[in-house]
N, C-alpha and C. Protein backbone atom coordinates (compact mmCIF):
# COMPACT_ATOMS: atom_id res chain seq x y z
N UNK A 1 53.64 60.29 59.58
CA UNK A 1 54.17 61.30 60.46
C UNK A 1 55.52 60.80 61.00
N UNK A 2 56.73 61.86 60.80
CA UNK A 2 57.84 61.32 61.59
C UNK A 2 57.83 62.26 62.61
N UNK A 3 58.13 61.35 63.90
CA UNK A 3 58.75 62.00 65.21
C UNK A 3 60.07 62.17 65.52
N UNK A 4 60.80 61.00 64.79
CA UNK A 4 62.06 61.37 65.31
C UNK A 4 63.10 61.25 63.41
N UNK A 5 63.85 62.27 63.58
CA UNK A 5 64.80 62.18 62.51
C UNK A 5 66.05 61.84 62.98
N UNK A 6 66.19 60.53 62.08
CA UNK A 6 67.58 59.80 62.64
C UNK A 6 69.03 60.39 62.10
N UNK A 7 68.83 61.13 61.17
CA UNK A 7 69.97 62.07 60.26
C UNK A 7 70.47 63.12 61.38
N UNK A 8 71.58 63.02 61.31
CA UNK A 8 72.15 64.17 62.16
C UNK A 8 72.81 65.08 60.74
N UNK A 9 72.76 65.98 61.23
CA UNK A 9 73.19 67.17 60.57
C UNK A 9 74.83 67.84 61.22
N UNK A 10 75.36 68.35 59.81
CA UNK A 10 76.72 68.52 60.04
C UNK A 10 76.91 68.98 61.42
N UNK A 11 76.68 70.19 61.79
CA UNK A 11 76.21 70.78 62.59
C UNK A 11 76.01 70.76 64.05
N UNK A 12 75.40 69.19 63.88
CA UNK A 12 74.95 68.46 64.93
C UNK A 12 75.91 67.63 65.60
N UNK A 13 76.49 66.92 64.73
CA UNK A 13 78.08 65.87 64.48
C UNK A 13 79.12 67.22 65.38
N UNK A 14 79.24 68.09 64.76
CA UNK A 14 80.25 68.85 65.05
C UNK A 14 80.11 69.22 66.53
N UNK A 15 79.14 69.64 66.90
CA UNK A 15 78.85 69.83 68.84
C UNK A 15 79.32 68.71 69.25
N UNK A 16 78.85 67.55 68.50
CA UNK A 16 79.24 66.14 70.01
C UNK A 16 80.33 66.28 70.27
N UNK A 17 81.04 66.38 68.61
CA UNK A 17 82.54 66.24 68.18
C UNK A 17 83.27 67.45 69.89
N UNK A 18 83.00 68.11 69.74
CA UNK A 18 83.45 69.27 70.32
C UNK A 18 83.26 69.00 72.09
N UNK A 19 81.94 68.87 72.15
CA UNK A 19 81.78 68.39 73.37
C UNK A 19 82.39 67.08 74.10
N UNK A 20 82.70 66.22 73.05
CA UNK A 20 83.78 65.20 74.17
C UNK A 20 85.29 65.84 73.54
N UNK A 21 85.66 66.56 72.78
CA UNK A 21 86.97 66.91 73.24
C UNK A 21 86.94 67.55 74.59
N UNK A 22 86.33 68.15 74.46
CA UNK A 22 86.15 69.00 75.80
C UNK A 22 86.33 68.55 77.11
N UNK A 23 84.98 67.10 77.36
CA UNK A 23 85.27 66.62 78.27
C UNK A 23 86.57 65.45 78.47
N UNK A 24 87.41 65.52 77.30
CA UNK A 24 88.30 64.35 77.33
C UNK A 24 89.52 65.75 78.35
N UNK A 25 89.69 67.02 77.99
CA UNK A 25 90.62 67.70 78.13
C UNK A 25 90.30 68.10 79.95
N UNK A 26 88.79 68.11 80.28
CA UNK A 26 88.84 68.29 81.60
C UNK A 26 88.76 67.20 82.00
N UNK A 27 88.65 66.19 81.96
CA UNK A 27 89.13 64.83 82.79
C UNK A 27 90.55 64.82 82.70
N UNK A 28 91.36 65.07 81.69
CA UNK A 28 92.78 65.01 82.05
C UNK A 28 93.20 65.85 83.27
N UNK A 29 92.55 67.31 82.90
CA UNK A 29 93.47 68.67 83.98
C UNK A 29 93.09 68.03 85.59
N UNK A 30 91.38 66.99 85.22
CA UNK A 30 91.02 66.81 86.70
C UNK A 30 92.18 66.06 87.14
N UNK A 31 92.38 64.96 86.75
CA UNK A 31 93.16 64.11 86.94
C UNK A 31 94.87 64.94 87.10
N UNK A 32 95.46 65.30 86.29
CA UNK A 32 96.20 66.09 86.82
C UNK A 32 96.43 66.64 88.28
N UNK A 33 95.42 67.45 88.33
CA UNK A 33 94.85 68.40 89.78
C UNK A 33 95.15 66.97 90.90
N UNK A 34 94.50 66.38 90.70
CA UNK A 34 94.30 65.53 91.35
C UNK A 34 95.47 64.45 91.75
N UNK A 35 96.52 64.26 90.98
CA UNK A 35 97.57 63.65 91.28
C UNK A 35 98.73 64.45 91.83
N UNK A 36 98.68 65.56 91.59
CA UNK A 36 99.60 66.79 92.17
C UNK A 36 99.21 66.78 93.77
N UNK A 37 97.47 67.04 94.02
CA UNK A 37 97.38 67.10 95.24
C UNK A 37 97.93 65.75 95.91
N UNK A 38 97.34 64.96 95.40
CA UNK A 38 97.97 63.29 96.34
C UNK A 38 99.48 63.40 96.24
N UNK A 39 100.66 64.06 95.24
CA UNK A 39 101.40 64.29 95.43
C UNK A 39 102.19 65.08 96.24
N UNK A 40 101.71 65.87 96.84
CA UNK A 40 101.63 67.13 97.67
C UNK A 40 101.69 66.42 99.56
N UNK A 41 100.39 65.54 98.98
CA UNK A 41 100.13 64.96 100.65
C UNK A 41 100.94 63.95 101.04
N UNK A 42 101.19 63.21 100.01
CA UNK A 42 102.32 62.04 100.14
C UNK A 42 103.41 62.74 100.63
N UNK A 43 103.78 63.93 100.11
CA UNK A 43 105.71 64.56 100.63
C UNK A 43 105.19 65.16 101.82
N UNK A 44 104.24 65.68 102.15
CA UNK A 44 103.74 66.49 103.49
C UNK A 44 104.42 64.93 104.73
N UNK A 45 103.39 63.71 104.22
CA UNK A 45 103.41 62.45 105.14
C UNK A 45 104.81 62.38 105.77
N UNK A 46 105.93 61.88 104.23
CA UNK A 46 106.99 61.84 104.27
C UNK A 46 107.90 62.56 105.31
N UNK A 47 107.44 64.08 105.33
CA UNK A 47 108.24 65.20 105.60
C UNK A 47 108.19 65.13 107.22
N UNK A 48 106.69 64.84 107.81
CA UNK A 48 106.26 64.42 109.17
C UNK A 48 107.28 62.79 109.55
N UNK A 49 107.15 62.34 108.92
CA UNK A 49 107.84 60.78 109.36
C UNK A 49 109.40 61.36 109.44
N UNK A 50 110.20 61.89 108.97
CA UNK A 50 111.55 62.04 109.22
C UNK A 50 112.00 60.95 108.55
N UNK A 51 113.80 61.10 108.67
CA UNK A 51 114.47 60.65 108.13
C UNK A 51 114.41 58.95 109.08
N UNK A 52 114.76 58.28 109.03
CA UNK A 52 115.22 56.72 109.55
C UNK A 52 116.10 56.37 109.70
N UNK A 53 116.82 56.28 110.63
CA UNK A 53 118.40 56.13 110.88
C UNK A 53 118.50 54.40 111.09
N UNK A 54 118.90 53.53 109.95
CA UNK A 54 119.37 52.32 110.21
C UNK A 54 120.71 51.89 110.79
């Protein structure tokens, strides 16, 4: 009796395949998102601190 079949099928290959492009493309946009906002808050900081007159 087999329980488990170790053969993946084309089929099968092709979802994983698909599924980490996928997650490779939303970890980028996250990351993206995510450096825009810290970019955003950093010039907000900036914008509050004023200029510095030496």
């Amino acid at each position: 009796m087999v329980l488990f079949d170790d053969s993946t099928t084309d089929e099968h290959e092709l979802s994983e395949n698909i599924l980490a492009i996928n997650t490779i493309f939303i970890c980028r946009l996250q990351g993206r998102r995510a450096a825009k906002s810290h970019a955003e808050t950093l010039a907000e900081a900036m914008d509050e601190i004023g200029e510095i007159e030496l």
